[in-house]
PDB file of N, CA and C in Angstrom:
ATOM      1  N   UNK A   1      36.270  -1.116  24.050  1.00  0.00           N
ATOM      2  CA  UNK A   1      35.461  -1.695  23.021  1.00  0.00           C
ATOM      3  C   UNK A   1      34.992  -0.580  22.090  1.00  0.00           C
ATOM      4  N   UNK A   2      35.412  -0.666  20.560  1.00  0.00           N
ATOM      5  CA  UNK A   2      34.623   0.254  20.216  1.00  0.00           C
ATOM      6  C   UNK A   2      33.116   0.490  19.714  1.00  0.00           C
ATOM      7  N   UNK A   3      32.596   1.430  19.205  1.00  0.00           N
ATOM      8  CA  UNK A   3      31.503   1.865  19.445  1.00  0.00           C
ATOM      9  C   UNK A   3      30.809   1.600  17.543  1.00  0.00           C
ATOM     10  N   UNK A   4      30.126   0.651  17.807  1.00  0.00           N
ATOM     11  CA  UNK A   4      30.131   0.226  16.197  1.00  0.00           C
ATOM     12  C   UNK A   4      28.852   1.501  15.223  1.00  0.00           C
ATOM     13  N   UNK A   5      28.575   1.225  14.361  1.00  0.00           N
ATOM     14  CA  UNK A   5      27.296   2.082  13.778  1.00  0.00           C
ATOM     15  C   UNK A   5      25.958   1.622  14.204  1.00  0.00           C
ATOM     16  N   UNK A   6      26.255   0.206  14.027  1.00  0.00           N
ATOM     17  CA  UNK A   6      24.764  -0.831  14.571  1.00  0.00           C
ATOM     18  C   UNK A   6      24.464  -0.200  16.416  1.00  0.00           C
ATOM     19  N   UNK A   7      25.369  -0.227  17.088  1.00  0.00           N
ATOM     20  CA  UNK A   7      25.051  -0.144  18.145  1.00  0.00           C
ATOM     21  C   UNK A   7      24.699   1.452  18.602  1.00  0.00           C
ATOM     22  N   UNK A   8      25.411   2.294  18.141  1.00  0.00           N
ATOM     23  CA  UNK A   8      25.219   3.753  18.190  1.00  0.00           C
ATOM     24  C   UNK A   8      23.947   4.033  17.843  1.00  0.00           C
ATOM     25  N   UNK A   9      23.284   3.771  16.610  1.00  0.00           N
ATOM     26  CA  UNK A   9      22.031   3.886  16.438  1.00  0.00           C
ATOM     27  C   UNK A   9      20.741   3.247  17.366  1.00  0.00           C
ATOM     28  N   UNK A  10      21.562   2.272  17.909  1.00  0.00           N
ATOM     29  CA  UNK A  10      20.327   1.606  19.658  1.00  0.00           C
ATOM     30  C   UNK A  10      20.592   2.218  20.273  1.00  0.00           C
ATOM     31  N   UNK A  11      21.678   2.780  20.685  1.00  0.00           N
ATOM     32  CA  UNK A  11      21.891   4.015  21.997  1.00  0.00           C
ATOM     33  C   UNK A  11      21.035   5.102  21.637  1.00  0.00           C
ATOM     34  N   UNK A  12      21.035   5.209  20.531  1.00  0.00           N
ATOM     35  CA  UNK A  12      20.426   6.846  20.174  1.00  0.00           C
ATOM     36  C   UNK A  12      18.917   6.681  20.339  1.00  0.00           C
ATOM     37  N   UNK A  13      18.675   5.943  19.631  1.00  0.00           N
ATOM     38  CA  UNK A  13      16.912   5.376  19.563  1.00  0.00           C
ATOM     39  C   UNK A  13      16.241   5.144  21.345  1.00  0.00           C
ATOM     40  N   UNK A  14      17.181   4.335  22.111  1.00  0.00           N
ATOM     41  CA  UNK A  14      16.877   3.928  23.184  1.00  0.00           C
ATOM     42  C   UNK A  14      17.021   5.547  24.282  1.00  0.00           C
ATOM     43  N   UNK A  15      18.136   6.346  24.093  1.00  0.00           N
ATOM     44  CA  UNK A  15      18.026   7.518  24.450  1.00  0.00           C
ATOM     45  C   UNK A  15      16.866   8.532  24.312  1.00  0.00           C
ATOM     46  N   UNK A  16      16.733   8.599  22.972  1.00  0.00           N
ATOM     47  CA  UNK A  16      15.440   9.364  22.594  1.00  0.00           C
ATOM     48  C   UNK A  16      13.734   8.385  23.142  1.00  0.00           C
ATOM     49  N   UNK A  17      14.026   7.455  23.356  1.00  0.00           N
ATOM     50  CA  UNK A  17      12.876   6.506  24.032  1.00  0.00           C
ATOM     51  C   UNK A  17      12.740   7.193  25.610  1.00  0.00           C
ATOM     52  N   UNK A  18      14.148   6.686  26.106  1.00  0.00           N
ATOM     53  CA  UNK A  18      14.092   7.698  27.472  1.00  0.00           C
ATOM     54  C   UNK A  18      13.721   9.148  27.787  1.00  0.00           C
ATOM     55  N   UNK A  19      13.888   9.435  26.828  1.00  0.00           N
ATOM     56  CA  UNK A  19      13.551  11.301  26.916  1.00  0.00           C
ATOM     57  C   UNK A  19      12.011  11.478  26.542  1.00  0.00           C
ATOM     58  N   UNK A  20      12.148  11.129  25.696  1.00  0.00           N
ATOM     59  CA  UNK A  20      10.085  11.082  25.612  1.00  0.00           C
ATOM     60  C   UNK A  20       9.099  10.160  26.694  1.00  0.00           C
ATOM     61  N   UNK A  21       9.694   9.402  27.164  1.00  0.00           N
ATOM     62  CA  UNK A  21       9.168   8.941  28.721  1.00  0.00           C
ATOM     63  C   UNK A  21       9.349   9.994  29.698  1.00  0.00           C
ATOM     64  N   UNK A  22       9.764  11.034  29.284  1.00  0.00           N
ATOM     65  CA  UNK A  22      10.011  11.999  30.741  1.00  0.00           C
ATOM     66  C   UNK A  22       9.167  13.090  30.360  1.00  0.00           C
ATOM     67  N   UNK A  23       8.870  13.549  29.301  1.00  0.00           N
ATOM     68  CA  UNK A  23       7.763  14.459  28.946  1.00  0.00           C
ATOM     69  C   UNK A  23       6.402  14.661  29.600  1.00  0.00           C
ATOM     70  N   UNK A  24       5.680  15.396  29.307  1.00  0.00           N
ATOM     71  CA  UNK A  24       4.582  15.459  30.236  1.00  0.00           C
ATOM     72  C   UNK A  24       3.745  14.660  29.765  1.00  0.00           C
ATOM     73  N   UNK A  25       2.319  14.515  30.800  1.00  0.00           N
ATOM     74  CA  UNK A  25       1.435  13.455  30.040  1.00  0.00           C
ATOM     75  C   UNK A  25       0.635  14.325  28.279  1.00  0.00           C
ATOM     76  N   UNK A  26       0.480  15.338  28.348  1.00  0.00           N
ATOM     77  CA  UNK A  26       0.013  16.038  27.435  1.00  0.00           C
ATOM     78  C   UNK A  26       1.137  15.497  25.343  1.00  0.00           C
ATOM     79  N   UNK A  27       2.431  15.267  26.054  1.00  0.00           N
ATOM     80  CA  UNK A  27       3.449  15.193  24.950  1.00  0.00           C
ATOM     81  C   UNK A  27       3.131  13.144  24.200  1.00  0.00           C
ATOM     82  N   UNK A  28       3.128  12.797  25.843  1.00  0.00           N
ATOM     83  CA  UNK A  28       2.808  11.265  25.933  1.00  0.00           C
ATOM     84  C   UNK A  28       2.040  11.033  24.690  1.00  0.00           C
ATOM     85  N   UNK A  29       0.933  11.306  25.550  1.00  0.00           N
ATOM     86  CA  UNK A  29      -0.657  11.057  24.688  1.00  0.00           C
ATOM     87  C   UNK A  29      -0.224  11.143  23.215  1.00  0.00           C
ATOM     88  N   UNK A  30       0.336  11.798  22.432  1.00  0.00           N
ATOM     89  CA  UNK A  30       0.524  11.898  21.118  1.00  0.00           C
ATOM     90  C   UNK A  30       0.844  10.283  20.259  1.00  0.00           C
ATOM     91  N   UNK A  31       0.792  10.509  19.742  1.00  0.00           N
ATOM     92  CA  UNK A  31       0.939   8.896  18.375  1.00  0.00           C
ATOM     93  C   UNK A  31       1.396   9.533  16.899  1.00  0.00           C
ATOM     94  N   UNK A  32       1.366   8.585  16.712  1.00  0.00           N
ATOM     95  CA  UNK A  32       2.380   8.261  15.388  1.00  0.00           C
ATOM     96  C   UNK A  32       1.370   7.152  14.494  1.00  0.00           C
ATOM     97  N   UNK A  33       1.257   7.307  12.994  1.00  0.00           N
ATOM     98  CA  UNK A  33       0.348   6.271  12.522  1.00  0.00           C
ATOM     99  C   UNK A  33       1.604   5.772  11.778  1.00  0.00           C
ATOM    100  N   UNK A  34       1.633   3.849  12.050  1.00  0.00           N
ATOM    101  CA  UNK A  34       2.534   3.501  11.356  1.00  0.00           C
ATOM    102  C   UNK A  34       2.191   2.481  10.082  1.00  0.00           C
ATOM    103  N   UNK A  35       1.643   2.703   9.051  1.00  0.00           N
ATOM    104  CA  UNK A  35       1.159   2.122   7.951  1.00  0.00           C
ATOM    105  C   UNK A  35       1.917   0.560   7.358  1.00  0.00           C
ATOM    106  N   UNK A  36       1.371   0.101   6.810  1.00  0.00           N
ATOM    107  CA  UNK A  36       1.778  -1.271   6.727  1.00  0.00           C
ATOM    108  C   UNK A  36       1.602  -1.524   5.069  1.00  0.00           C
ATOM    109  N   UNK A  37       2.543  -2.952   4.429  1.00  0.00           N
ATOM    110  CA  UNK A  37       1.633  -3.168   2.880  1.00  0.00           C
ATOM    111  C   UNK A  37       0.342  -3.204   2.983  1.00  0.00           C
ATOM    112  N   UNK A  38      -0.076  -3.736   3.636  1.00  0.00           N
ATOM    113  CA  UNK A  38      -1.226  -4.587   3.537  1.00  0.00           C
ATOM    114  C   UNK A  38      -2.115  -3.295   3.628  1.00  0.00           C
ATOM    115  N   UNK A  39      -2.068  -1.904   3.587  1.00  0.00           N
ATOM    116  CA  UNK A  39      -2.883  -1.053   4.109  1.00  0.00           C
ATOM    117  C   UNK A  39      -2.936  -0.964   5.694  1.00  0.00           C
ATOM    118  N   UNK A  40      -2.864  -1.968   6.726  1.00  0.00           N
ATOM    119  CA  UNK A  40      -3.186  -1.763   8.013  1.00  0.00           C
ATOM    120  C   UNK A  40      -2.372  -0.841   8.825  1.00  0.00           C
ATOM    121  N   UNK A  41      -3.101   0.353   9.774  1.00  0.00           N
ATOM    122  CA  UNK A  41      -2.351   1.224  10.090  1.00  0.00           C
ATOM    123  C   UNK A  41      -2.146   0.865  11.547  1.00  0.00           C
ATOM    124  N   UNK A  42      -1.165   0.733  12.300  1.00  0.00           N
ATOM    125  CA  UNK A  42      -0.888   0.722  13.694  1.00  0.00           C
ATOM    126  C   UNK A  42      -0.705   2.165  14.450  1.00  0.00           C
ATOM    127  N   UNK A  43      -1.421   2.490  15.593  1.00  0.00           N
ATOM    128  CA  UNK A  43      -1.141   3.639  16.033  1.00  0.00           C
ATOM    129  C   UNK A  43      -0.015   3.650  17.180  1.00  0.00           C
ATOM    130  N   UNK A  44       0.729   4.680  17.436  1.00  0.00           N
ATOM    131  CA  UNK A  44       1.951   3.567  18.172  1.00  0.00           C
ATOM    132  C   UNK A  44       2.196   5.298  19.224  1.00  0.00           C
ATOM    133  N   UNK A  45       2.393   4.944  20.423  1.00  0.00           N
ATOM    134  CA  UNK A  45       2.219   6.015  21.350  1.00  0.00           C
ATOM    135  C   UNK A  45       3.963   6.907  21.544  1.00  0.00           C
ATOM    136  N   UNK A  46       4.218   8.008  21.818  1.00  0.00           N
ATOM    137  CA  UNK A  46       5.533   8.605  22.074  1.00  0.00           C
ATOM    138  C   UNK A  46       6.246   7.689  23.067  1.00  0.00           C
ATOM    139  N   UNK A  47       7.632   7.476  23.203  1.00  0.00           N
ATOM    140  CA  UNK A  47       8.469   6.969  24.797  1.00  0.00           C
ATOM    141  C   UNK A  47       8.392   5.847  24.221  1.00  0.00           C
ATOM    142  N   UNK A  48      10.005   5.028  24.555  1.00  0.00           N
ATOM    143  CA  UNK A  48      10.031   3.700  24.762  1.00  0.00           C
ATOM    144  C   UNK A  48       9.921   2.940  23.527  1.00  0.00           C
ATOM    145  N   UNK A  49      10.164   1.654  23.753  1.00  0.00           N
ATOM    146  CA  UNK A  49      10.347   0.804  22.620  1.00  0.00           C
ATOM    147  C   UNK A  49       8.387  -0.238  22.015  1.00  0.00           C
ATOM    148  N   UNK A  50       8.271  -0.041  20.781  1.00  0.00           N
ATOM    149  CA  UNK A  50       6.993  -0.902  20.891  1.00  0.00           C
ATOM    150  C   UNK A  50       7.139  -1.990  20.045  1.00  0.00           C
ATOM    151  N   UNK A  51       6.344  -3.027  20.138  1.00  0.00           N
ATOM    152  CA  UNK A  51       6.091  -3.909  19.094  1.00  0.00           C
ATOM    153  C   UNK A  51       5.436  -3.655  18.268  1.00  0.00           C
ATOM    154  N   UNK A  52       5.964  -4.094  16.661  1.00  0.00           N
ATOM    155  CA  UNK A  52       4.756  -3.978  15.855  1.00  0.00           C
ATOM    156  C   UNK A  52       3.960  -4.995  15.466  1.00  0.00           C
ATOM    157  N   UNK A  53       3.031  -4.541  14.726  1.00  0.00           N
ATOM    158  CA  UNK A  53       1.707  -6.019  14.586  1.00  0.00           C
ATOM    159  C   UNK A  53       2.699  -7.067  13.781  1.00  0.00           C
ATOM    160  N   UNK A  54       2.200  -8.041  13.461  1.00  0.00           N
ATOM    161  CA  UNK A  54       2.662  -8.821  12.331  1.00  0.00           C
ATOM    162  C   UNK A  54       1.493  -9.472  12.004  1.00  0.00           C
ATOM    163  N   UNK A  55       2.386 -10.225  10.382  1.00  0.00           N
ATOM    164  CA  UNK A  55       1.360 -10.681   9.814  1.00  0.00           C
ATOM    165  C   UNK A  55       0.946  -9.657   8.861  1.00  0.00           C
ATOM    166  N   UNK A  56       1.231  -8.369   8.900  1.00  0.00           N
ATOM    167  CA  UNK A  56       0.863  -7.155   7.781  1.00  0.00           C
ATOM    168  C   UNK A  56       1.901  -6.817   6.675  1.00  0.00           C
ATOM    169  N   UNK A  57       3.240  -7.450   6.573  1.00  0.00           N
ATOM    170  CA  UNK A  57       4.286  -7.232   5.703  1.00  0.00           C
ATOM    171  C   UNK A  57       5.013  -6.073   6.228  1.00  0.00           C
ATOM    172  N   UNK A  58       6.127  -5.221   5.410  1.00  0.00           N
ATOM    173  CA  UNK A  58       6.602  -4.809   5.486  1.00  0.00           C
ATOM    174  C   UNK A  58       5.880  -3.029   5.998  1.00  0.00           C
ATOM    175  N   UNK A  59       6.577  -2.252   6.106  1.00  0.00           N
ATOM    176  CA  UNK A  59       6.049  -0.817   7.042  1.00  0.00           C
ATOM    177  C   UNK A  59       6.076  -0.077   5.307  1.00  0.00           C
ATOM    178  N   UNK A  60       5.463   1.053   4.991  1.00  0.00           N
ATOM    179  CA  UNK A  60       5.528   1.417   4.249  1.00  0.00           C
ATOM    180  C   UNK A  60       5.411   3.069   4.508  1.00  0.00           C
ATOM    181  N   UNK A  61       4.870   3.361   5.798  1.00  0.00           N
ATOM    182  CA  UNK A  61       5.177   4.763   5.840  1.00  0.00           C
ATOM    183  C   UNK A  61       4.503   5.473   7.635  1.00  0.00           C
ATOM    184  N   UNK A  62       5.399   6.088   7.708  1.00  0.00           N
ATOM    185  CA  UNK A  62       5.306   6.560   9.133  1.00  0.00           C
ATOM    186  C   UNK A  62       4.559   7.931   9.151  1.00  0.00           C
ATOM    187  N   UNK A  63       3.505   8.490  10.010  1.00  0.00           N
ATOM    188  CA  UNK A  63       2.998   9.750   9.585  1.00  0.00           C
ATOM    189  C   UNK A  63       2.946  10.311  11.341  1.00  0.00           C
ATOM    190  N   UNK A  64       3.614  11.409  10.992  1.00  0.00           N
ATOM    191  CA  UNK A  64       3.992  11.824  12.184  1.00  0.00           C
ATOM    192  C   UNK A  64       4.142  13.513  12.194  1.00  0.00           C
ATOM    193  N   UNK A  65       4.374  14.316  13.524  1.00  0.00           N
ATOM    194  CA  UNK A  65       4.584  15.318  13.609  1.00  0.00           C
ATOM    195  C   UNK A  65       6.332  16.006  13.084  1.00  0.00           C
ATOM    196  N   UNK A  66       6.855  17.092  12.792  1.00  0.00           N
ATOM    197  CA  UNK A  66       7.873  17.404  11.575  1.00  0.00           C
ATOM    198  C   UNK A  66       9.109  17.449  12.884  1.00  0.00           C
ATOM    199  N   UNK A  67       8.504  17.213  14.077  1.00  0.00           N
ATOM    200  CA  UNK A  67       9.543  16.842  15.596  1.00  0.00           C
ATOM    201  C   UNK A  67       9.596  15.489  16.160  1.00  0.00           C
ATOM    202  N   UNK A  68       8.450  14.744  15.520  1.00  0.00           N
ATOM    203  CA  UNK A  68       8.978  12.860  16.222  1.00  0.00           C
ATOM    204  C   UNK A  68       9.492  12.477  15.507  1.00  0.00           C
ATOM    205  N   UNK A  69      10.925  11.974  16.106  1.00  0.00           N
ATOM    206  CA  UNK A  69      11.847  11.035  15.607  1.00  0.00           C
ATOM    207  C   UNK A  69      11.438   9.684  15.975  1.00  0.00           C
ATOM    208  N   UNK A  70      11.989   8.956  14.937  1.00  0.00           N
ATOM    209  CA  UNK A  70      11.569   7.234  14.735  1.00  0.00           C
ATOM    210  C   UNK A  70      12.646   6.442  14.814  1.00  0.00           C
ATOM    211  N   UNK A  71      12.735   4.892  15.231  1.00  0.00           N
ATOM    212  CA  UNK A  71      14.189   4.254  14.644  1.00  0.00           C
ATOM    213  C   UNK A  71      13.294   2.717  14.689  1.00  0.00           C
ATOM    214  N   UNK A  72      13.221   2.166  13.651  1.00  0.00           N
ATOM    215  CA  UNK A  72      12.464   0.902  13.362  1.00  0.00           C
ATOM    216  C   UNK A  72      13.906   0.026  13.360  1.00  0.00           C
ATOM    217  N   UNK A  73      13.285  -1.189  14.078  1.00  0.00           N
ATOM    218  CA  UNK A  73      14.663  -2.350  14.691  1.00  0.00           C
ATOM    219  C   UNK A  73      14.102  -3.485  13.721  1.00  0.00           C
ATOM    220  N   UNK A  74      15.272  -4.446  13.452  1.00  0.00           N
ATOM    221  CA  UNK A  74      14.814  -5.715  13.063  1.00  0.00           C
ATOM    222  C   UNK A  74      14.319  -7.129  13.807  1.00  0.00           C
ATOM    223  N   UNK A  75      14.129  -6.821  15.021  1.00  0.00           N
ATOM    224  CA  UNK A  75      13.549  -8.012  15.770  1.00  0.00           C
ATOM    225  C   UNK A  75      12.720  -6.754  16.623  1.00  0.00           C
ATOM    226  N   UNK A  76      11.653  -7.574  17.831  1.00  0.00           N
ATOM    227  CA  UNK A  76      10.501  -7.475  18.103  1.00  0.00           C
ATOM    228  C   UNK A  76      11.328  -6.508  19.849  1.00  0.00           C
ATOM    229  N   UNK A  77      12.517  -6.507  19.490  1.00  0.00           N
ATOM    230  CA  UNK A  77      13.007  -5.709  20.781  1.00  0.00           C
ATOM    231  C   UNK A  77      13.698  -4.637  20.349  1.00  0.00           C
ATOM    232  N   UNK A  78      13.877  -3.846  21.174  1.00  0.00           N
ATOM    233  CA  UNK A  78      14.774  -2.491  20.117  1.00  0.00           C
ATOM    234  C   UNK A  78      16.260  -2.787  20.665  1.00  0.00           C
ATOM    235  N   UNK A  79      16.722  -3.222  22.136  1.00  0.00           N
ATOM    236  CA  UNK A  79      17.581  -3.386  22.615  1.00  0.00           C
ATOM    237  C   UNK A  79      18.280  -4.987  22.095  1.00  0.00           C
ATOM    238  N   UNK A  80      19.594  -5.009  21.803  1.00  0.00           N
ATOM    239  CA  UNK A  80      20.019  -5.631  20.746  1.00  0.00           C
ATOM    240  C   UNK A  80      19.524  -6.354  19.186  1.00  0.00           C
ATOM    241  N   UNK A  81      18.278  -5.785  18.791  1.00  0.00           N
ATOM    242  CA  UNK A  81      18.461  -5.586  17.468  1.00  0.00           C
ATOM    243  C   UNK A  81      19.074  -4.506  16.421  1.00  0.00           C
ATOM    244  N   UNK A  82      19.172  -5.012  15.259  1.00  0.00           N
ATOM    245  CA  UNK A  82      20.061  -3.751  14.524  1.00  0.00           C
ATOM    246  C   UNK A  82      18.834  -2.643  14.247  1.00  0.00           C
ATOM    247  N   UNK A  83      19.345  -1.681  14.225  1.00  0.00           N
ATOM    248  CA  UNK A  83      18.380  -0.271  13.834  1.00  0.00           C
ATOM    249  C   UNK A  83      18.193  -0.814  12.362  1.00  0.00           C
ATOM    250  N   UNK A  84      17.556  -0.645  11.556  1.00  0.00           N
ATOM    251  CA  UNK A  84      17.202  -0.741  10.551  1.00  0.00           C
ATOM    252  C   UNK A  84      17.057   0.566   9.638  1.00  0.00           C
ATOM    253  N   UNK A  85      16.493   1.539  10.374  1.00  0.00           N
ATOM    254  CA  UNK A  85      16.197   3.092   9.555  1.00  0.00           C
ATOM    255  C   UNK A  85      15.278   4.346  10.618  1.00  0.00           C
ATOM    256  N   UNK A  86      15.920   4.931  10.370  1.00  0.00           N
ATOM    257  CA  UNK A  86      15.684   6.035  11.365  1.00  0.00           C
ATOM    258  C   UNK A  86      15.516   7.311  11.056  1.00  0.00           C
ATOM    259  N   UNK A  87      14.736   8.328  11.355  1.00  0.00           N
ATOM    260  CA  UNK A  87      14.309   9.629  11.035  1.00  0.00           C
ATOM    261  C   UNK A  87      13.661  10.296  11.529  1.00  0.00           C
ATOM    262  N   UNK A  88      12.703  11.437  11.063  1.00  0.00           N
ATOM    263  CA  UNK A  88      12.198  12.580  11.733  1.00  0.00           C
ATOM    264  C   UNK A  88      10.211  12.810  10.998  1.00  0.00           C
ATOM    265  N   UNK A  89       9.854  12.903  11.358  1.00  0.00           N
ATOM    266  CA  UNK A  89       8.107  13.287  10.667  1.00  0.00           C
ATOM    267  C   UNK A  89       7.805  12.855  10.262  1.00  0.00           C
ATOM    268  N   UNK A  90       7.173  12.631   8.960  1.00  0.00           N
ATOM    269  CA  UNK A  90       6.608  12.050   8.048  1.00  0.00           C
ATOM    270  C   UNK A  90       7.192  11.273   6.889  1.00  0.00           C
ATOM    271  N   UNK A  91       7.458   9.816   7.072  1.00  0.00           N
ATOM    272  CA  UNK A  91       8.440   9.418   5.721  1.00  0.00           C
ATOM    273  C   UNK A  91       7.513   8.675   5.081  1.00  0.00           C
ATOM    274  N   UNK A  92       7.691   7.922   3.944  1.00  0.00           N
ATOM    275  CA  UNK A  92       7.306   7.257   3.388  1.00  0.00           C
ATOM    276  C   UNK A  92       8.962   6.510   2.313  1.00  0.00           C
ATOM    277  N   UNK A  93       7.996   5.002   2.628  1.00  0.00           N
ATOM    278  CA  UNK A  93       9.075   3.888   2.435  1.00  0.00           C
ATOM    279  C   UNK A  93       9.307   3.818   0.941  1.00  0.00           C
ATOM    280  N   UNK A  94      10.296   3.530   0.028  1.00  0.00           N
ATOM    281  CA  UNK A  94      10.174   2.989  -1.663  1.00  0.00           C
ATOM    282  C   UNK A  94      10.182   1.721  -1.323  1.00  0.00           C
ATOM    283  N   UNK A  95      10.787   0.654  -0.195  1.00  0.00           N
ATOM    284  CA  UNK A  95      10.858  -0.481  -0.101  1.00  0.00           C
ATOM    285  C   UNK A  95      10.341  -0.791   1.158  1.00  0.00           C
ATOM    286  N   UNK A  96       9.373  -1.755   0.958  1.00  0.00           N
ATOM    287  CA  UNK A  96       9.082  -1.299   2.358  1.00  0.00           C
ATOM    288  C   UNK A  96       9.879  -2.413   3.610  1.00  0.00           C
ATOM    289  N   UNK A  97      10.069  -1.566   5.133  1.00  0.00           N
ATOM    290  CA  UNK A  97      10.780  -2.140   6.029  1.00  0.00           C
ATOM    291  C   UNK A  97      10.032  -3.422   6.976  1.00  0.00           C
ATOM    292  N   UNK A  98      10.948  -4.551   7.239  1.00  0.00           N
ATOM    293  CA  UNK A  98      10.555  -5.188   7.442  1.00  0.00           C
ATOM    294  C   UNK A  98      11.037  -5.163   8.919  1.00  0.00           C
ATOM    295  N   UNK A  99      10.423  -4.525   9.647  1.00  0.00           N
ATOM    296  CA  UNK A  99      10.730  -3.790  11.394  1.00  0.00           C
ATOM    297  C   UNK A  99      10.151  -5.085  11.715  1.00  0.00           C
ATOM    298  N   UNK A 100      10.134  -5.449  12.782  1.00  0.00           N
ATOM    299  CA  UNK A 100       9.720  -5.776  14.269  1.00  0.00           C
ATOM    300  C   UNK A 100       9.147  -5.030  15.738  1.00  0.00           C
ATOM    301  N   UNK A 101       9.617  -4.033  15.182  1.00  0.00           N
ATOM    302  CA  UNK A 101       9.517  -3.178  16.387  1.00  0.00           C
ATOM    303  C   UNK A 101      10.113  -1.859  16.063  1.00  0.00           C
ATOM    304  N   UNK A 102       9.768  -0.893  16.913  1.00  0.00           N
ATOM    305  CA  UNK A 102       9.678   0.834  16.927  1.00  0.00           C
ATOM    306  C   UNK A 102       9.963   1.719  17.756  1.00  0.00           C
ATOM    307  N   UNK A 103      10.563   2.911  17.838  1.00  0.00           N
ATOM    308  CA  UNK A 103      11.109   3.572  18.691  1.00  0.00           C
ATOM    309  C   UNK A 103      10.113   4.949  18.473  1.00  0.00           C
ATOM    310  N   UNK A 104       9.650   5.521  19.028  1.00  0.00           N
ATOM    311  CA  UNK A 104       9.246   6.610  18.695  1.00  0.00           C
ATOM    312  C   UNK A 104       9.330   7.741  20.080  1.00  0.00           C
ATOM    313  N   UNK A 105      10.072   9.294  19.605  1.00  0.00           N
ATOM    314  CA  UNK A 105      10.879  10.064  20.223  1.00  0.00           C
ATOM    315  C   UNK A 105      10.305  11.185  20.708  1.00  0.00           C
TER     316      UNK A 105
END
């Protein structure tokens, strides 16, 4: 079977989920602020897959350290939804994403 782009990017996201679950509790503890239209900011912890709020619109900007990687999914699971957009520190959206859910690395 081959190995599509949609799915490579859940392996990768879900990989980097696993690896930051193995870190110490000191790496854990860290967060990520994930900003919303509406202004509302979600704080969202290292490891593993999270949900995001709803009801706030689209994501408009991720604020993070210049070493956590991100991969925002289009449904409320990271495991078979499509990756949507993925990166490293601090981004900010021109359009903003309409995630479900979050990976943070």
């Amino acid at each position: 079977m081959p190995i599509r782009p949609t799915n490579l990017a859940t392996m990768s996201a879900t990989i980097a989920g696993a690896i930051a679950g193995l870190t110490n509790k000191k790496e854990r503890a860290k967060t990520v602020r994930v900003t919303f239209e509406t202004g509302h900011e979600q704080m969202v912890e290292h490891g593993g897959c999270r949900t995001l709020e709803t009801g706030q619109g689209g994501v408009v900007e991720i604020s993070g350290e210049p070493r956590v990687k991100f991969a925002f999914f289009s449904g409320t699971r990271c495991q078979g939804s499509r990756a949507l957009v993925s990166g490293n520190g601090t981004v900010s959206f021109g359009d903003p994403v309409l995630a479900g859910a979050v990976v943070i690395g």
